[in-house]
PDB file of N, CA and C in Angstrom:
ATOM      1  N   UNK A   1      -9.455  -0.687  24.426  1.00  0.00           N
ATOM      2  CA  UNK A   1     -10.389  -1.129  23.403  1.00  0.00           C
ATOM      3  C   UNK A   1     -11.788  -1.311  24.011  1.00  0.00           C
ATOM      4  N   UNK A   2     -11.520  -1.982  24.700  1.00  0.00           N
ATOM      5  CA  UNK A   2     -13.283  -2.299  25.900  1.00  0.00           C
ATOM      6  C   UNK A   2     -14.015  -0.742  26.128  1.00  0.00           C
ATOM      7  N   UNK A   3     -13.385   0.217  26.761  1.00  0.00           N
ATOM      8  CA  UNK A   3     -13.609   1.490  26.643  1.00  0.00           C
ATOM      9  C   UNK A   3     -14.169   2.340  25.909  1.00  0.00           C
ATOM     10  N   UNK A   4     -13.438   2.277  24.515  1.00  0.00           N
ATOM     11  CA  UNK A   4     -13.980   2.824  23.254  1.00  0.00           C
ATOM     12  C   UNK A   4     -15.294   2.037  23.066  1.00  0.00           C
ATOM     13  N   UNK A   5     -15.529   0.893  23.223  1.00  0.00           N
ATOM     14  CA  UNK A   5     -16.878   0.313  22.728  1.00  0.00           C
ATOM     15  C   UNK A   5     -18.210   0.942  22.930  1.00  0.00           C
ATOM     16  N   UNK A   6     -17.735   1.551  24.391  1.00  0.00           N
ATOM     17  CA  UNK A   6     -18.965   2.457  24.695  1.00  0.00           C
ATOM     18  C   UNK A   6     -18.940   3.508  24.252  1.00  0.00           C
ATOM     19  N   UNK A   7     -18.344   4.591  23.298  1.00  0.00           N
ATOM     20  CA  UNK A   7     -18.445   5.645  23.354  1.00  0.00           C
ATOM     21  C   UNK A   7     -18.948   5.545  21.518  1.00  0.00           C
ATOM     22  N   UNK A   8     -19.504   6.470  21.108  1.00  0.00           N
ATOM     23  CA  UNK A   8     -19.962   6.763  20.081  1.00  0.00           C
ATOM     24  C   UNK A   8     -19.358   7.393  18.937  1.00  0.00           C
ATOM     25  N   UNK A   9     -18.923   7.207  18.201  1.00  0.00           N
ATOM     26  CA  UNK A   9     -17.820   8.072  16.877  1.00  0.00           C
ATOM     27  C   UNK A   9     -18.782   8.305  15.869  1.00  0.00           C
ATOM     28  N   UNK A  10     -18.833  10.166  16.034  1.00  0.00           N
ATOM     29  CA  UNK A  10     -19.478  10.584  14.884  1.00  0.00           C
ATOM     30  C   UNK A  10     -18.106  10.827  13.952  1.00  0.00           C
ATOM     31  N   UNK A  11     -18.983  10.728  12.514  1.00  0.00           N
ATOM     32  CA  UNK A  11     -18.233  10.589  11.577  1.00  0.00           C
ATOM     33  C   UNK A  11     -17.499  12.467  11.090  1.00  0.00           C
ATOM     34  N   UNK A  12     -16.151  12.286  11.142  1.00  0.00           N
ATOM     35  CA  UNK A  12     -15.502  13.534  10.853  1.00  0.00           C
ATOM     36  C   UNK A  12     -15.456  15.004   9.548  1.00  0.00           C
ATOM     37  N   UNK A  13     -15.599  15.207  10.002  1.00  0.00           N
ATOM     38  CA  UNK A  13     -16.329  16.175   8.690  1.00  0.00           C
ATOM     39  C   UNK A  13     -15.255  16.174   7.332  1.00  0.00           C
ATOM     40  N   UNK A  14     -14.017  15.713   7.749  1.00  0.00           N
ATOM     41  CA  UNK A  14     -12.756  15.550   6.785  1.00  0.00           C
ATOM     42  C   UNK A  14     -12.121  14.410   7.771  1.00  0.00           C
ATOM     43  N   UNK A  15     -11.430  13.724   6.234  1.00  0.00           N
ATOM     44  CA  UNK A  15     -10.948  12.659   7.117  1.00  0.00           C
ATOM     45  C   UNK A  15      -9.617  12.607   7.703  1.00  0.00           C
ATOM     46  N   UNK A  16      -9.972  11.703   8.767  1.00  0.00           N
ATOM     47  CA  UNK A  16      -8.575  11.665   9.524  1.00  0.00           C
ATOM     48  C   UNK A  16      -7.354  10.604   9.346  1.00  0.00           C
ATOM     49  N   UNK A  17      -6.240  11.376   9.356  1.00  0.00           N
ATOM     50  CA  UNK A  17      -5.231  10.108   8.653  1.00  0.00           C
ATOM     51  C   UNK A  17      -5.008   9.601   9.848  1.00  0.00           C
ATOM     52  N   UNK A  18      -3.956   8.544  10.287  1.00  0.00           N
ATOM     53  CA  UNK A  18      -3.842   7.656  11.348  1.00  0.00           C
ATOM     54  C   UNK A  18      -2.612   8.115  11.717  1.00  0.00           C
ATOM     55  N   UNK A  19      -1.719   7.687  12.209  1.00  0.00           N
ATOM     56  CA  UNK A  19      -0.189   7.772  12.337  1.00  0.00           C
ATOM     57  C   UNK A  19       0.118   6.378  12.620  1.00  0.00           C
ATOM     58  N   UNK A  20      -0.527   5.395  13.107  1.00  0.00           N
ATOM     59  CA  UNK A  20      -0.306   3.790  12.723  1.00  0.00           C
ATOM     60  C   UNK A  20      -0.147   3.155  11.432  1.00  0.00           C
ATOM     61  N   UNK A  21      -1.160   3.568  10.607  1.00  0.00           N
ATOM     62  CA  UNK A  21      -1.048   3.059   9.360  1.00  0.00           C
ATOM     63  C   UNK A  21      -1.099   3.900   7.739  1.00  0.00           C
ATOM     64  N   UNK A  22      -0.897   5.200   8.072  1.00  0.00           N
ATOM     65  CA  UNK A  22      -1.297   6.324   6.852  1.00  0.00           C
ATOM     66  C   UNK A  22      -2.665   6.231   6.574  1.00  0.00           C
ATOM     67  N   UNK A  23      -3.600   5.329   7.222  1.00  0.00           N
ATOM     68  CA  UNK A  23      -5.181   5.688   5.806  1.00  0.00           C
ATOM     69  C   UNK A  23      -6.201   6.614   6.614  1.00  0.00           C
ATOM     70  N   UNK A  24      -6.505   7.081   6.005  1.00  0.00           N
ATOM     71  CA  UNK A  24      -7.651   8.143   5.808  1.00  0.00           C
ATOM     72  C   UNK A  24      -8.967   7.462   6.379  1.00  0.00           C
ATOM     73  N   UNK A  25      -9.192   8.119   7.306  1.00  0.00           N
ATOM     74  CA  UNK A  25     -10.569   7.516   7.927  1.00  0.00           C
ATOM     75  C   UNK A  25     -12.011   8.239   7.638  1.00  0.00           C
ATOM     76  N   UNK A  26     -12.851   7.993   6.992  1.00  0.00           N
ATOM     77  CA  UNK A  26     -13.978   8.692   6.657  1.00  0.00           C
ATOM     78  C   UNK A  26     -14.801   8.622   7.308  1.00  0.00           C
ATOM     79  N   UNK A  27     -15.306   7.665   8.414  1.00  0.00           N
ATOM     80  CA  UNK A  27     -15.904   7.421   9.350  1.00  0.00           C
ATOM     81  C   UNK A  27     -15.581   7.275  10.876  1.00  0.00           C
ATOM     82  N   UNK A  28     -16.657   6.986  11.587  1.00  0.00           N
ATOM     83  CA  UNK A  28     -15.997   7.099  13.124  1.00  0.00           C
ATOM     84  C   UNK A  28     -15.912   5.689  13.783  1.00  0.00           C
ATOM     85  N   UNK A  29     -16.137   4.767  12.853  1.00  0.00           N
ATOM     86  CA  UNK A  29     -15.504   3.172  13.150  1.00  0.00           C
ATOM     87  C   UNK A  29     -14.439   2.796  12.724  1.00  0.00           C
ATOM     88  N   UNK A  30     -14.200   3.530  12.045  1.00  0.00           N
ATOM     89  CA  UNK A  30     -12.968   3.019  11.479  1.00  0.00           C
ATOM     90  C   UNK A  30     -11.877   3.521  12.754  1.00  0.00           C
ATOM     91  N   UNK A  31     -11.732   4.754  13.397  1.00  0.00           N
ATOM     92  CA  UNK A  31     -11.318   5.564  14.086  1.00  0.00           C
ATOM     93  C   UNK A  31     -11.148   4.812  15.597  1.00  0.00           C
ATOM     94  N   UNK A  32     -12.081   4.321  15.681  1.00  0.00           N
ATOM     95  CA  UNK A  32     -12.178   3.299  16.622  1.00  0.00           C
ATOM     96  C   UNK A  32     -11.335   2.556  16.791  1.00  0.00           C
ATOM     97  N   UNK A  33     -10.655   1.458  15.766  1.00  0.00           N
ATOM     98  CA  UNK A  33     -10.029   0.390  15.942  1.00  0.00           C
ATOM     99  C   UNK A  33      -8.647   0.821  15.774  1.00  0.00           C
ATOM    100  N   UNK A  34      -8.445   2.040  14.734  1.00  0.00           N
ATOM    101  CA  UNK A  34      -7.450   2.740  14.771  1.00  0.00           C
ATOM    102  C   UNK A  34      -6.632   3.271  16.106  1.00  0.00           C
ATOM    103  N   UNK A  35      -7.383   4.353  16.651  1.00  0.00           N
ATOM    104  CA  UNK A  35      -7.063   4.421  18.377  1.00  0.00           C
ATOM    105  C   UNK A  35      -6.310   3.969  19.151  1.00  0.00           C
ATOM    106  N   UNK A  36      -7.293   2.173  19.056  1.00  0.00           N
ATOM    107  CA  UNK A  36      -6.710   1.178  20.151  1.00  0.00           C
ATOM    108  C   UNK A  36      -5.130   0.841  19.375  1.00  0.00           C
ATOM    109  N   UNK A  37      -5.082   0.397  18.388  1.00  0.00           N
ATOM    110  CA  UNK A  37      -3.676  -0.038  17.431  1.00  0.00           C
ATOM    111  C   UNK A  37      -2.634   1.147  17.663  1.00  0.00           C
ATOM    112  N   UNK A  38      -3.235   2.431  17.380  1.00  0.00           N
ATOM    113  CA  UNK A  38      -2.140   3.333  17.572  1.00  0.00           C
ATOM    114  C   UNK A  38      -1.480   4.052  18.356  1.00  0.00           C
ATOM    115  N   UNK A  39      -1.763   2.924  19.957  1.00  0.00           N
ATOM    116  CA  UNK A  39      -0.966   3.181  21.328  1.00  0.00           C
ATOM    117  C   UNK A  39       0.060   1.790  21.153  1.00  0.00           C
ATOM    118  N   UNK A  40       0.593   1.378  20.193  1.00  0.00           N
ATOM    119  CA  UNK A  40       1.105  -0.036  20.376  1.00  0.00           C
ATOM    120  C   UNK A  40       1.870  -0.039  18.954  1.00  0.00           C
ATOM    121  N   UNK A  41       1.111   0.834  18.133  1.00  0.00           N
ATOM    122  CA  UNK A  41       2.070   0.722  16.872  1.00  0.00           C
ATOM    123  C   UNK A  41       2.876   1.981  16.671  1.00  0.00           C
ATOM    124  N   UNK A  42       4.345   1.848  15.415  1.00  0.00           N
ATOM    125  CA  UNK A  42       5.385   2.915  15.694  1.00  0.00           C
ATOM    126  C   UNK A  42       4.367   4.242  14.554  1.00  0.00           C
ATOM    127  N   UNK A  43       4.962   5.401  14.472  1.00  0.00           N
ATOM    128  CA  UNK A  43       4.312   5.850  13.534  1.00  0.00           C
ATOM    129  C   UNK A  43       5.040   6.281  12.282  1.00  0.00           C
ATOM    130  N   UNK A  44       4.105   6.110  11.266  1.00  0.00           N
ATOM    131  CA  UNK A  44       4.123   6.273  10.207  1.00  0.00           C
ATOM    132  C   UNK A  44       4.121   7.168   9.364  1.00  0.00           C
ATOM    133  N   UNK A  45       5.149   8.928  10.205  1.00  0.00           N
ATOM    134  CA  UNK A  45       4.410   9.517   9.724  1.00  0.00           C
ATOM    135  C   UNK A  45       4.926   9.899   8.329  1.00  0.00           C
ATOM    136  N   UNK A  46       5.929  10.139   7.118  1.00  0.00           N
ATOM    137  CA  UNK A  46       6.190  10.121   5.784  1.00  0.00           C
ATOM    138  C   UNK A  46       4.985   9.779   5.451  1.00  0.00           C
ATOM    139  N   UNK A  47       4.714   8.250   5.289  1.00  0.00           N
ATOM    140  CA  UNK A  47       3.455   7.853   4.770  1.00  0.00           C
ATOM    141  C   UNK A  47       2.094   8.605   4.858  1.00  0.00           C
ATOM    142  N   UNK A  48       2.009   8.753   6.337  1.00  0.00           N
ATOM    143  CA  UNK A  48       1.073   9.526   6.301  1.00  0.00           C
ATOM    144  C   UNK A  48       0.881  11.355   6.243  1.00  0.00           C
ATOM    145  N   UNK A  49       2.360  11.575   5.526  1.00  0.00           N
ATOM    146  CA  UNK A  49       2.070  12.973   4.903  1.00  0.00           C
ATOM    147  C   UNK A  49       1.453  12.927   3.045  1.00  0.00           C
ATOM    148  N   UNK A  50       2.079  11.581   3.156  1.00  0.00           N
ATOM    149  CA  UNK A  50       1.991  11.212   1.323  1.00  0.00           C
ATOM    150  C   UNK A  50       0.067  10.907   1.262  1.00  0.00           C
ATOM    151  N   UNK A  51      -0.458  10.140   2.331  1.00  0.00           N
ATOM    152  CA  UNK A  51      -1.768  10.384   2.028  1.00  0.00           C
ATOM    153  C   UNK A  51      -2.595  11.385   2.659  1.00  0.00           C
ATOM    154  N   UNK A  52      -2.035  12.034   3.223  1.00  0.00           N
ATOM    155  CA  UNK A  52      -2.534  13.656   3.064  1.00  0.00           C
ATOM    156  C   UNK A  52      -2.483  14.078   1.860  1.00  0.00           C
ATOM    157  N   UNK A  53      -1.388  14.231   1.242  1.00  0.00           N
ATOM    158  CA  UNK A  53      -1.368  14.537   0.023  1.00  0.00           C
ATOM    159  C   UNK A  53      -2.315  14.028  -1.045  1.00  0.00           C
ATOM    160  N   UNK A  54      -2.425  12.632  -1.017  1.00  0.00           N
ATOM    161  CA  UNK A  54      -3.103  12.307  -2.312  1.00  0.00           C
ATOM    162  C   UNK A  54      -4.839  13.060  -1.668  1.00  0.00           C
ATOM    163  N   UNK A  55      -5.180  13.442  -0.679  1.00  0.00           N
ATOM    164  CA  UNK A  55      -6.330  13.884  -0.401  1.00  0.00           C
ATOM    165  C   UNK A  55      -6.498  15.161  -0.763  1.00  0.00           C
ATOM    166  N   UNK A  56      -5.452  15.679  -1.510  1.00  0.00           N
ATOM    167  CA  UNK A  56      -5.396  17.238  -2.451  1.00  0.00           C
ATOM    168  C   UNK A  56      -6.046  18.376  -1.269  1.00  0.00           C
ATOM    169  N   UNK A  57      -5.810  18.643  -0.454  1.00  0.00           N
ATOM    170  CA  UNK A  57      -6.268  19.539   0.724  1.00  0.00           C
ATOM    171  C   UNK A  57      -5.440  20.684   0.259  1.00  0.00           C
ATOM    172  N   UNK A  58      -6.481  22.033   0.188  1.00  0.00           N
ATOM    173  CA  UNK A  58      -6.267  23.383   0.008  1.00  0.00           C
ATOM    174  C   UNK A  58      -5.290  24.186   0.916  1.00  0.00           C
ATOM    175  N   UNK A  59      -5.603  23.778   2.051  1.00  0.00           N
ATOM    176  CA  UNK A  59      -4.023  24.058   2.749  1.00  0.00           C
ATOM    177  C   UNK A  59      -3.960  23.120   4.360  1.00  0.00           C
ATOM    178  N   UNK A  60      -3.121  23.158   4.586  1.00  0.00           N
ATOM    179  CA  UNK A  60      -2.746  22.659   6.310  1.00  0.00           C
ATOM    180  C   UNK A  60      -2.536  23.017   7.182  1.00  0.00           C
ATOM    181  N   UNK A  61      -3.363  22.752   8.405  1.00  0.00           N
ATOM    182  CA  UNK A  61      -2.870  23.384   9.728  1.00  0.00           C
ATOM    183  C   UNK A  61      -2.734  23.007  10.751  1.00  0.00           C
ATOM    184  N   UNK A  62      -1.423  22.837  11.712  1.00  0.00           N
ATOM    185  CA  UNK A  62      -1.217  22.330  12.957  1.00  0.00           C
ATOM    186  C   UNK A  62      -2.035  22.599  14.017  1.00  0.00           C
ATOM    187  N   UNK A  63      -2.824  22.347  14.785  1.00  0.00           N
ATOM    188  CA  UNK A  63      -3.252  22.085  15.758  1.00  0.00           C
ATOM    189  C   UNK A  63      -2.653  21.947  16.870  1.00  0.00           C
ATOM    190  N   UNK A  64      -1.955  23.107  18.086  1.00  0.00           N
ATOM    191  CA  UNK A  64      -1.505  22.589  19.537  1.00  0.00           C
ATOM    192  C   UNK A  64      -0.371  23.525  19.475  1.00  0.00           C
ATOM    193  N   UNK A  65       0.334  23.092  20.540  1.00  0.00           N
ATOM    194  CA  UNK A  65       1.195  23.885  20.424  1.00  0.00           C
ATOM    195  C   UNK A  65       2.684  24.238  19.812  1.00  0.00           C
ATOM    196  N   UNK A  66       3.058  25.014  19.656  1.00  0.00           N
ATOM    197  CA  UNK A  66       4.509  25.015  18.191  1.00  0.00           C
ATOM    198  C   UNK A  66       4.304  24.735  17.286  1.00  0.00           C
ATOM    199  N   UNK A  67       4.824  24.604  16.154  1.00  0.00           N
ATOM    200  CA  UNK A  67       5.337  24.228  15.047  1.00  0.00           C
ATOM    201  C   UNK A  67       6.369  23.088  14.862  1.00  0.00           C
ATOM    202  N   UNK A  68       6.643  22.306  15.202  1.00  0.00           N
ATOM    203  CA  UNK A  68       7.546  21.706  15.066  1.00  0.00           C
ATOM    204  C   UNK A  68       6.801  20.473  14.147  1.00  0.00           C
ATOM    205  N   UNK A  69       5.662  19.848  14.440  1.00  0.00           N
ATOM    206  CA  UNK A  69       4.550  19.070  13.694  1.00  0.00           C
ATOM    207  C   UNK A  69       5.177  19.404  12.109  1.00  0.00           C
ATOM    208  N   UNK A  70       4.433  20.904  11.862  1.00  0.00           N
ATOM    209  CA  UNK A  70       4.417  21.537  10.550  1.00  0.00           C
ATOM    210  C   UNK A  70       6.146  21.534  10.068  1.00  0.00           C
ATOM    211  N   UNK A  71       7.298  21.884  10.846  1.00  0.00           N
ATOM    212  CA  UNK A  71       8.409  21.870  10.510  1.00  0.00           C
ATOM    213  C   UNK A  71       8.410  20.109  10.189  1.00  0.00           C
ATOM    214  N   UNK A  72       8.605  18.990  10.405  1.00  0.00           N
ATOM    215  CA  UNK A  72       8.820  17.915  10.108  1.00  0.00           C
ATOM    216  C   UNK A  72       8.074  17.519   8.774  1.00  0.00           C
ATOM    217  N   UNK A  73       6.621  18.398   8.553  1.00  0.00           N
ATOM    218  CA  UNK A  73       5.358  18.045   7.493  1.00  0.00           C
ATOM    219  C   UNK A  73       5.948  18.750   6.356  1.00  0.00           C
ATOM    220  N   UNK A  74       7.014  19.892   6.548  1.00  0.00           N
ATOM    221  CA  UNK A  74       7.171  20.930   5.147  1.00  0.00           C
ATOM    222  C   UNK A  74       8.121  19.914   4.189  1.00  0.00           C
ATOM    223  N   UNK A  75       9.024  18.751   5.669  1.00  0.00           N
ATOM    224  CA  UNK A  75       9.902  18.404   4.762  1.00  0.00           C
ATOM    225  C   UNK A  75       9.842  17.138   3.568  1.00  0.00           C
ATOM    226  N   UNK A  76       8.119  16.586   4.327  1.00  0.00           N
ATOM    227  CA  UNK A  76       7.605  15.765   3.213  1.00  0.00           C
ATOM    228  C   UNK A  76       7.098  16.533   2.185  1.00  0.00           C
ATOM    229  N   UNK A  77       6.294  17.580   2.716  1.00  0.00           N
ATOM    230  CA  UNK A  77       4.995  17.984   1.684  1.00  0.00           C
ATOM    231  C   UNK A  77       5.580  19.627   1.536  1.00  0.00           C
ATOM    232  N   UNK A  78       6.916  19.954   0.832  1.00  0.00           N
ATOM    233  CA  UNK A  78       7.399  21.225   0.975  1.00  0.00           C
ATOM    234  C   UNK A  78       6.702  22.324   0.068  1.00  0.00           C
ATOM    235  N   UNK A  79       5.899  21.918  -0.870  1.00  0.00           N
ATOM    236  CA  UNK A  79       5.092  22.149  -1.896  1.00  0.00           C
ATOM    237  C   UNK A  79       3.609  22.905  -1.415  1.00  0.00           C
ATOM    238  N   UNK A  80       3.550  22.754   0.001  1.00  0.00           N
ATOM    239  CA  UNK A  80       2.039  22.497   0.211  1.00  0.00           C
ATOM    240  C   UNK A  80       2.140  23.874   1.242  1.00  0.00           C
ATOM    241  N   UNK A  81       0.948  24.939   1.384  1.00  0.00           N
ATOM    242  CA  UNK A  81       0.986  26.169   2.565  1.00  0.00           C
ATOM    243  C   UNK A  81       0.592  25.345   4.023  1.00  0.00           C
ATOM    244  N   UNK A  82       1.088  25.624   4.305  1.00  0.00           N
ATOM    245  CA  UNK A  82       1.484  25.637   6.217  1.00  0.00           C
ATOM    246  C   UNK A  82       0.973  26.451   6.938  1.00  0.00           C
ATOM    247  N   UNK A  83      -0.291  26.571   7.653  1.00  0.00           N
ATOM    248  CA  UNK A  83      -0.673  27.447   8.712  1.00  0.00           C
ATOM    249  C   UNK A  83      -0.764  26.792  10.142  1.00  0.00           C
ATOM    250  N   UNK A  84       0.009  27.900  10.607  1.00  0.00           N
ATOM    251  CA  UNK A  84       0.032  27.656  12.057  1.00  0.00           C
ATOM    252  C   UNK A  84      -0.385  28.601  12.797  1.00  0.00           C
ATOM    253  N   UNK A  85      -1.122  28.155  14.121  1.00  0.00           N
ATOM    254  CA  UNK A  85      -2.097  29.197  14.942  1.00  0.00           C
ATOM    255  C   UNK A  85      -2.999  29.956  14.257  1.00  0.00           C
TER     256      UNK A  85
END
């Protein structure tokens, strides 16, 4: 937490959900406090496929390596296109 204080969070061009708590971060303070909480908290992620969802996003895409992210995401959000790589 002391760490992050110094560093600067520009705000994300789309927002970022958490995996601590599902919410949608629109800014880069919020992201901040999020961070520190979400080395200590379990994750959330159902929840936070459901507010992906309510953020009506045109499609989704994993980031890194495999699929396995997107395989766990189809089985909340099976409705929704899936791009990977």
């Amino acid at each position: 937490a002391e760490y992050l204080q110094g560093i600067e969070f520009a705000a994300p061009s789309v927002p970022i959900v958490a995996n601590e708590d599902a919410v949608a971060y629109p800014d880069g303070d919020g992201l901040r406090s999020s961070l520190v909480s979400h080395l200590v908290q379990p994750v959330r992620w159902a929840a936070g496929m459901l507010t992906i969802d309510s953020l009506k996003p045109s499609s989704l895409r994993e980031v890194g390596p495999g699929t396995t992210l997107t395989g766990l995401a189809k089985r909340c959000l099976p409705d929704h296109e899936w791009v990977t790589k």
